[in-house]
C-alpha atoms as a PDB file:
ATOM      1  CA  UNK A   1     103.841 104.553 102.993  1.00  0.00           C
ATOM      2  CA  UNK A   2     100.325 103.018 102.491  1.00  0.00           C
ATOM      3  CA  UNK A   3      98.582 102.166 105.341  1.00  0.00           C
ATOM      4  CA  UNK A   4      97.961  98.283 104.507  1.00  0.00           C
ATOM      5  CA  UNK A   5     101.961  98.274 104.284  1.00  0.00           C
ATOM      6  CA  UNK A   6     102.432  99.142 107.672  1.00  0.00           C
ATOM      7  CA  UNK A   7     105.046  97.422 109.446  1.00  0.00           C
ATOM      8  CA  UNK A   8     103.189  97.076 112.201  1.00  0.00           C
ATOM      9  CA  UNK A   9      99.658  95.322 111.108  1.00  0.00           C
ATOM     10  CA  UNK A  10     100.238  92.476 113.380  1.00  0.00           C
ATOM     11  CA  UNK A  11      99.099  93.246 116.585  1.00  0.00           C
ATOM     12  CA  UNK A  12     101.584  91.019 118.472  1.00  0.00           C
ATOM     13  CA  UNK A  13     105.148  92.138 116.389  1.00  0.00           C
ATOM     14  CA  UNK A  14     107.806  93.961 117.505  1.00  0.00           C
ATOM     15  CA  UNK A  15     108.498  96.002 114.376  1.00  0.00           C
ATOM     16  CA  UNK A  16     111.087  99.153 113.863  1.00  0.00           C
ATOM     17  CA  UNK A  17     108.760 102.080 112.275  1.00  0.00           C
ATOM     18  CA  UNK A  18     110.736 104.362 110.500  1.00  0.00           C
ATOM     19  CA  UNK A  19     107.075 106.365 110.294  1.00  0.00           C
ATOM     20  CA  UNK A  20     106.975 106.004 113.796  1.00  0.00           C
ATOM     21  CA  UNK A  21     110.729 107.028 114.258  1.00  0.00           C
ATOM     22  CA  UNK A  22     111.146 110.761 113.752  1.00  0.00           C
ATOM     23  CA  UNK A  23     111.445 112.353 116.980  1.00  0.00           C
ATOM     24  CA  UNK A  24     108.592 114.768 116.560  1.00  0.00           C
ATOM     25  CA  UNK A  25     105.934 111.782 115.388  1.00  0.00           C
ATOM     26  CA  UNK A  26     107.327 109.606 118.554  1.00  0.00           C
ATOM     27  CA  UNK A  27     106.523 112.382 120.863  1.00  0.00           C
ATOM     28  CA  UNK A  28     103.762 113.287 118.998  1.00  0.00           C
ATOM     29  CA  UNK A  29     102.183 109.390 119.393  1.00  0.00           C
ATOM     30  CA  UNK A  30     103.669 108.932 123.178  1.00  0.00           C
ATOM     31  CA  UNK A  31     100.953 111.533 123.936  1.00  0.00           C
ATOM     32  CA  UNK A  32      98.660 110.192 121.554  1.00  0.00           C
ATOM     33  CA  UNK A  33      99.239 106.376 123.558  1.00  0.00           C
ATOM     34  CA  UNK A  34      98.016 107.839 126.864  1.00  0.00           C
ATOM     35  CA  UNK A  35      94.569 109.216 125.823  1.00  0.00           C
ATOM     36  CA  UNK A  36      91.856 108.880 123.751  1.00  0.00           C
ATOM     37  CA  UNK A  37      91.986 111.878 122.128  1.00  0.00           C
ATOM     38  CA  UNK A  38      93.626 114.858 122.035  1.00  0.00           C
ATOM     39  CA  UNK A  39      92.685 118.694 121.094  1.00  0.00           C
ATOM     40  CA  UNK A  40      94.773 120.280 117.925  1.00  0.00           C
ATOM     41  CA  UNK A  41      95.792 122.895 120.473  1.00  0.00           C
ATOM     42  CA  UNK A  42      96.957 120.966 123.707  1.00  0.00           C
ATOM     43  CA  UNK A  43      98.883 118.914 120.808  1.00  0.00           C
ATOM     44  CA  UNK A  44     100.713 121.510 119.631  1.00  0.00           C
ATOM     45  CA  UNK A  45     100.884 123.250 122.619  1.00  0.00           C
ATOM     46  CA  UNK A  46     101.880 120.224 124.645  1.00  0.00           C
ATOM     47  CA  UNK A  47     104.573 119.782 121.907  1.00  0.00           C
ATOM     48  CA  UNK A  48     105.825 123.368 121.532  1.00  0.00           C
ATOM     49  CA  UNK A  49     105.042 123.286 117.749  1.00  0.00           C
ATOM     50  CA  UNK A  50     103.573 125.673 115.362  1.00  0.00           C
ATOM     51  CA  UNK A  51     100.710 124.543 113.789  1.00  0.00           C
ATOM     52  CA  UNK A  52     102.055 124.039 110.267  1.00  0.00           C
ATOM     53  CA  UNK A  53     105.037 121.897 111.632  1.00  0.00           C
ATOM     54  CA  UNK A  54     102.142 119.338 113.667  1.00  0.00           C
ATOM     55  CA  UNK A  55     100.095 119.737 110.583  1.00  0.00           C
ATOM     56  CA  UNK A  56     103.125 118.156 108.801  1.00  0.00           C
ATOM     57  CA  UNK A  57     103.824 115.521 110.641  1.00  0.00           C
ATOM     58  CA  UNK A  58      99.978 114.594 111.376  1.00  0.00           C
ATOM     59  CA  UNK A  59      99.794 113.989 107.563  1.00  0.00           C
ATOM     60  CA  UNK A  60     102.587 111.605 107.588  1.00  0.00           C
ATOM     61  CA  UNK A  61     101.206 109.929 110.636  1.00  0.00           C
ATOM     62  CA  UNK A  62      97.413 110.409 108.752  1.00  0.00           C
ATOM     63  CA  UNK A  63      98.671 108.840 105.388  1.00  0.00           C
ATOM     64  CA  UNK A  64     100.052 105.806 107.178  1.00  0.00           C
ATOM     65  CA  UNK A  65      96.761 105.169 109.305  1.00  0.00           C
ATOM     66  CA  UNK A  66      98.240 105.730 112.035  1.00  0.00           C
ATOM     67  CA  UNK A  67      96.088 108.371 113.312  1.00  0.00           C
ATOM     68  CA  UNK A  68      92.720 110.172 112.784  1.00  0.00           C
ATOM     69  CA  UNK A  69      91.358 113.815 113.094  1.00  0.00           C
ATOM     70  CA  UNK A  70      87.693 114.671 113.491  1.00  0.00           C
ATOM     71  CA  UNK A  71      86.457 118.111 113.925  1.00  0.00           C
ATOM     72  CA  UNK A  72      83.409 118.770 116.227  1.00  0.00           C
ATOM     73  CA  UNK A  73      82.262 121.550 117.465  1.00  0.00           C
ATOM     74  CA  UNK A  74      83.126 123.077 120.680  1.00  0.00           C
ATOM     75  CA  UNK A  75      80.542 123.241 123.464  1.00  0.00           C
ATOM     76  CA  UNK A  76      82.942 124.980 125.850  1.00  0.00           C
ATOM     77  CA  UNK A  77      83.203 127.804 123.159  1.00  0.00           C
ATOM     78  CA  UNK A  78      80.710 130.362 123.247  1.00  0.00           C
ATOM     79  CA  UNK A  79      81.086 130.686 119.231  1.00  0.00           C
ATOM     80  CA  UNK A  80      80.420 126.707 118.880  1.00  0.00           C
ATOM     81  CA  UNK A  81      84.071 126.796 116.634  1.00  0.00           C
ATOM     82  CA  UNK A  82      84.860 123.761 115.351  1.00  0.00           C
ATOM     83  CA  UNK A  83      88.001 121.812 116.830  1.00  0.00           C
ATOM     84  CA  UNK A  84      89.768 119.166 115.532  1.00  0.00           C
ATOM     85  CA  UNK A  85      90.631 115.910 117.795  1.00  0.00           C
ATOM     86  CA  UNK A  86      93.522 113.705 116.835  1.00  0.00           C
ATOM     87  CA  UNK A  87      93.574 110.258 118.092  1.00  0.00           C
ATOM     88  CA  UNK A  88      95.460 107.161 117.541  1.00  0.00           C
ATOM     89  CA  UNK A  89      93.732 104.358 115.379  1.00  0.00           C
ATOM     90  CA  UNK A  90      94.264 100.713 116.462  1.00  0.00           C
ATOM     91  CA  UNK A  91      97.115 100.162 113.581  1.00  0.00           C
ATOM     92  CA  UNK A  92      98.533 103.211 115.018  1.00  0.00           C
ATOM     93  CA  UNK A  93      98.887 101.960 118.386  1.00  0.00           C
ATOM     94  CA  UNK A  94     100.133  98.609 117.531  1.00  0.00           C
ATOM     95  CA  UNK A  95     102.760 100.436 115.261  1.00  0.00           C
ATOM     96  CA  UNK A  96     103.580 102.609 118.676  1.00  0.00           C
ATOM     97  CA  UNK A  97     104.156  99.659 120.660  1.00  0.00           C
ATOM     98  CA  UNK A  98     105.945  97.870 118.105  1.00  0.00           C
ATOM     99  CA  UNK A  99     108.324 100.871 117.694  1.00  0.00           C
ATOM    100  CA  UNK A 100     109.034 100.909 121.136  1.00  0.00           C
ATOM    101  CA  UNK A 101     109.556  97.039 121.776  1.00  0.00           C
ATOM    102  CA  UNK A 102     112.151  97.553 119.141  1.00  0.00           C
ATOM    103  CA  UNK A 103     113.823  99.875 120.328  1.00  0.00           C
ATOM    104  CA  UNK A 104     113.607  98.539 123.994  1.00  0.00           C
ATOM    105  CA  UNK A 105     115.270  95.216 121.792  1.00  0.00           C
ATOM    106  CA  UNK A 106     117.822  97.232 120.332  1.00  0.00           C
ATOM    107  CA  UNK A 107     118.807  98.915 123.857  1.00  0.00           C
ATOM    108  CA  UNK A 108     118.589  95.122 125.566  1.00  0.00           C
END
């Protein structure tokens, strides 16, 4: 799905996000919600994933515009490796809380 066909580019609506949806993505964007950013590593780590399945579902999440990854390198490393931060955007977010009004709808 496109990202400028995002059920969710009104701030304000309570939308169902089938993007959203899949239990790994929800998780994956509840833990996303809390912070500004999140390592690759606590991600999948925090998730119990292996790094191909979070790479798979970041794309999804990625394609929609739902979420961003910039790599920087590490000062905490001795080697300076590069890690890579995923964060939510803004249309991310608002598809988040959309999803979960919904569903909070649905359960009401």
């Amino acid at each position: 799905m496109a990202a400028d066909r995002s059920p969710a580019t009104d701030r304000n609506k309570v939308a169902f996000d089938e993007i959203v949806h899949a239990p790994m993505r929800l998780r994956i964007c509840g833990r996303l919600c809390a912070v500004d950013a999140l390592s690759f590593v606590v991600l999948r780590d925090t998730l119990d994933l292996t790094p191909a399945t979070l790479s798979k579902h970041l794309k999804v999440l990625t394609d929609a515009g739902y979420v961003t990854m910039d790599k920087t390198a590490s000062r905490e490393r001795a080697d300076f490796r590069r890690m890579a931060w995923v964060r939510l955007t803004p249309m991310g977010r608002n598809a988040f809380d959309g999803h979960v009004a919904a569903l909070r709808a649905i359960w009401e």
